[in-house]
C-alpha atoms as a PDB file:
ATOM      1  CA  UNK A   1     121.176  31.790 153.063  1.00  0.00           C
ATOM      2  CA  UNK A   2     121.558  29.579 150.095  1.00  0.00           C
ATOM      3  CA  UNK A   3     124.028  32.298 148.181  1.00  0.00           C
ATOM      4  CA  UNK A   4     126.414  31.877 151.931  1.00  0.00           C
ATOM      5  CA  UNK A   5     126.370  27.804 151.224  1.00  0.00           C
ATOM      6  CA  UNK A   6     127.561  28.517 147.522  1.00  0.00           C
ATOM      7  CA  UNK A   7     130.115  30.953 148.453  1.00  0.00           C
ATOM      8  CA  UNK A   8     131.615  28.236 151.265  1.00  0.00           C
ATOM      9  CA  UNK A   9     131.170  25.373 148.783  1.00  0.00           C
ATOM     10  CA  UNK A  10     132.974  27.818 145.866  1.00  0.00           C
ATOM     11  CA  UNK A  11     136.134  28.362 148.960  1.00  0.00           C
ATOM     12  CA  UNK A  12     136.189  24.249 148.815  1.00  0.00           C
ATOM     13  CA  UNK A  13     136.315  24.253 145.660  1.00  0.00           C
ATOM     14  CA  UNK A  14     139.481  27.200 145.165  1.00  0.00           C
ATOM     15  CA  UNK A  15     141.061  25.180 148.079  1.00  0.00           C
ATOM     16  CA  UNK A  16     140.472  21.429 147.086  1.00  0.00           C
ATOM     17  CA  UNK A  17     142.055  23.074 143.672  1.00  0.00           C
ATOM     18  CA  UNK A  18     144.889  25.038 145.268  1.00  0.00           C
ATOM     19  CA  UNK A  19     146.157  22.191 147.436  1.00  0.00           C
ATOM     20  CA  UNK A  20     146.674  20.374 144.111  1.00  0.00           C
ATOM     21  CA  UNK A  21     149.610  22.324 143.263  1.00  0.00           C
ATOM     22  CA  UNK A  22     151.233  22.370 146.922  1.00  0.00           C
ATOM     23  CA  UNK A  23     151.157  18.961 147.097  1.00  0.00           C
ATOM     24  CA  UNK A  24     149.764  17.183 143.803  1.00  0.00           C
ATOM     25  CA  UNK A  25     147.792  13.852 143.691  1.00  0.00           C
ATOM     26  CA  UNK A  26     148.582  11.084 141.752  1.00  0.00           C
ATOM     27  CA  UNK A  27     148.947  11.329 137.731  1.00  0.00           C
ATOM     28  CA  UNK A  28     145.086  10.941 136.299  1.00  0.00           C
ATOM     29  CA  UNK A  29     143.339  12.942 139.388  1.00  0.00           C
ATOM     30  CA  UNK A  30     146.304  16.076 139.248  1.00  0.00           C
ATOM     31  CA  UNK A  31     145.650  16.699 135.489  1.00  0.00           C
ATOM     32  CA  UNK A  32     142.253  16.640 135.678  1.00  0.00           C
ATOM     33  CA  UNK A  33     142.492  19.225 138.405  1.00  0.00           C
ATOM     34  CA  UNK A  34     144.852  21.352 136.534  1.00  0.00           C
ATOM     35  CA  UNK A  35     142.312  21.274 134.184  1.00  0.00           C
ATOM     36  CA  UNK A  36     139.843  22.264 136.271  1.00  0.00           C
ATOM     37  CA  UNK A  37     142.216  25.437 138.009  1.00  0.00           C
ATOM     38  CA  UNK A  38     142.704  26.683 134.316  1.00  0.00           C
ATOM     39  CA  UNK A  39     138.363  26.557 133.523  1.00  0.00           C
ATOM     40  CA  UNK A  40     137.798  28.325 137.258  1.00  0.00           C
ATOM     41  CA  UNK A  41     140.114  31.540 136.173  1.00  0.00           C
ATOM     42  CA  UNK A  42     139.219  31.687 132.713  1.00  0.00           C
ATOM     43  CA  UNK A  43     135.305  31.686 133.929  1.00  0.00           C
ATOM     44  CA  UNK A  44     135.607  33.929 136.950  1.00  0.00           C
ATOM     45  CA  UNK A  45     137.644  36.147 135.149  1.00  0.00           C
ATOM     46  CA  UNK A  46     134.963  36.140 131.852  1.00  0.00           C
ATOM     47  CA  UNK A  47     132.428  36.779 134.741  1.00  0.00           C
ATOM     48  CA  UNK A  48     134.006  39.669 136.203  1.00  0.00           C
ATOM     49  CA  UNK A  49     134.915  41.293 132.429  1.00  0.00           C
ATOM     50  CA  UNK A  50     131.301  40.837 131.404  1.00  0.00           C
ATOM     51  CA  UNK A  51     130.282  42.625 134.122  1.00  0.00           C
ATOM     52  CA  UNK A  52     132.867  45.062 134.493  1.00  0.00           C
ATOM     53  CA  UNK A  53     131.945  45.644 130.184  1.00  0.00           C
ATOM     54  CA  UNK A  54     128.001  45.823 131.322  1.00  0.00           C
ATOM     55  CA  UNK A  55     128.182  48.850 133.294  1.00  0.00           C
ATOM     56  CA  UNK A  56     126.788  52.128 131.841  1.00  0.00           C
ATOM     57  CA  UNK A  57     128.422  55.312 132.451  1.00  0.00           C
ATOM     58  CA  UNK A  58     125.738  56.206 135.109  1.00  0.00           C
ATOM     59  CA  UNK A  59     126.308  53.614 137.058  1.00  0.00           C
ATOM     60  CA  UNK A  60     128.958  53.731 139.806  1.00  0.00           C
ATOM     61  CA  UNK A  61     132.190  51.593 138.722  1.00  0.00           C
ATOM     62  CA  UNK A  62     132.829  48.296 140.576  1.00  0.00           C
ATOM     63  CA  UNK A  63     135.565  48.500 143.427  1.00  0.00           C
ATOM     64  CA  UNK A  64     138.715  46.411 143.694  1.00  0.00           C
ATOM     65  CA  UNK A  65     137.138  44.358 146.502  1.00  0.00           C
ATOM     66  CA  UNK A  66     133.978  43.358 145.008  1.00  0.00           C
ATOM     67  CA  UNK A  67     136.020  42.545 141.781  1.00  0.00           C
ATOM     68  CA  UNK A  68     138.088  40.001 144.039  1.00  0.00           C
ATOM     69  CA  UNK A  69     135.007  39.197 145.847  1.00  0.00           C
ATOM     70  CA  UNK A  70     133.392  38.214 142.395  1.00  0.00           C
ATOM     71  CA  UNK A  71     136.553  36.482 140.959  1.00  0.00           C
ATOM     72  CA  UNK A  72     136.608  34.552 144.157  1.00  0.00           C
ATOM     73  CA  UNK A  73     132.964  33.701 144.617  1.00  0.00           C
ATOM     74  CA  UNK A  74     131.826  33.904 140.857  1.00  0.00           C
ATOM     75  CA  UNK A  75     128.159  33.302 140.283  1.00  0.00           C
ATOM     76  CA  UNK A  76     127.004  33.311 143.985  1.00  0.00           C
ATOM     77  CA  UNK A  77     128.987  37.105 144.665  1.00  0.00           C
ATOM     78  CA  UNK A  78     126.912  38.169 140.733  1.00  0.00           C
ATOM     79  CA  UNK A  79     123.670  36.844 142.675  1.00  0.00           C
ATOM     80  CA  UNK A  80     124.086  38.623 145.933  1.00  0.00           C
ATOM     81  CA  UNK A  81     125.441  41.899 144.129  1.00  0.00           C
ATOM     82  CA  UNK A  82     122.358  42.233 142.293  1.00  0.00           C
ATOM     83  CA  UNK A  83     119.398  41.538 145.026  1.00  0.00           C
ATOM     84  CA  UNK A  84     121.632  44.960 146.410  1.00  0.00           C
ATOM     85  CA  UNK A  85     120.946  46.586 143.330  1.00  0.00           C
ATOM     86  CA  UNK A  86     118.402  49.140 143.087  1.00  0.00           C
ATOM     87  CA  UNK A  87     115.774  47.946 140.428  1.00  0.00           C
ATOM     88  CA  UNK A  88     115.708  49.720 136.932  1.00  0.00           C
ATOM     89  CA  UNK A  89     113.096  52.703 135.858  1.00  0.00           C
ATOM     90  CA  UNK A  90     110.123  50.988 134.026  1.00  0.00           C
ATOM     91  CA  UNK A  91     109.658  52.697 130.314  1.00  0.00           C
ATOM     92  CA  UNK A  92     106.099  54.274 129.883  1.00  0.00           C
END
């Protein structure tokens, strides 16, 4: 339930952020925000290559649409991605 509020709060956020450069606000607030639209891709991006580098060869490889999905949704699409996840062999 909680991981649905993030990912609706994270599409506010991409929009709030995309609507800056269609039609920009005023000097201090659109620079900040530019600033902000540079940190999102550079972080959901990092996200996506970290996990993308974390996979072992056993492991099936990450589709096109959950790389989006995580891109997109960052954090909150990691969080729901793994409760899916079968858990890992305990060592004896």
């Amino acid at each position: 339930m909680l991981i649905n509020v993030g990912r609706l709060l994270m599409l506010c956020i991409w929009g709030f952020l995309l609507f800056n450069i269609i039609h920009p606000f005023p000097k201090p607030t659109k620079y900040f925000l530019d600033v902000a639209m540079v940190f999102m891709f550079f972080m959901h991006g990092l996200q996506m290559m970290l996990l993308k580098a974390t996979q072992g060869k056993d492991q099936t490889k990450i589709g096109g649409w959950l790389q989006f999905r995580i891109f997109l949704f960052g954090v909150f699409e990691l969080m729901a991605w793994q409760k899916k996840q079968p858990p890992l062999p305990t060592r004896k």
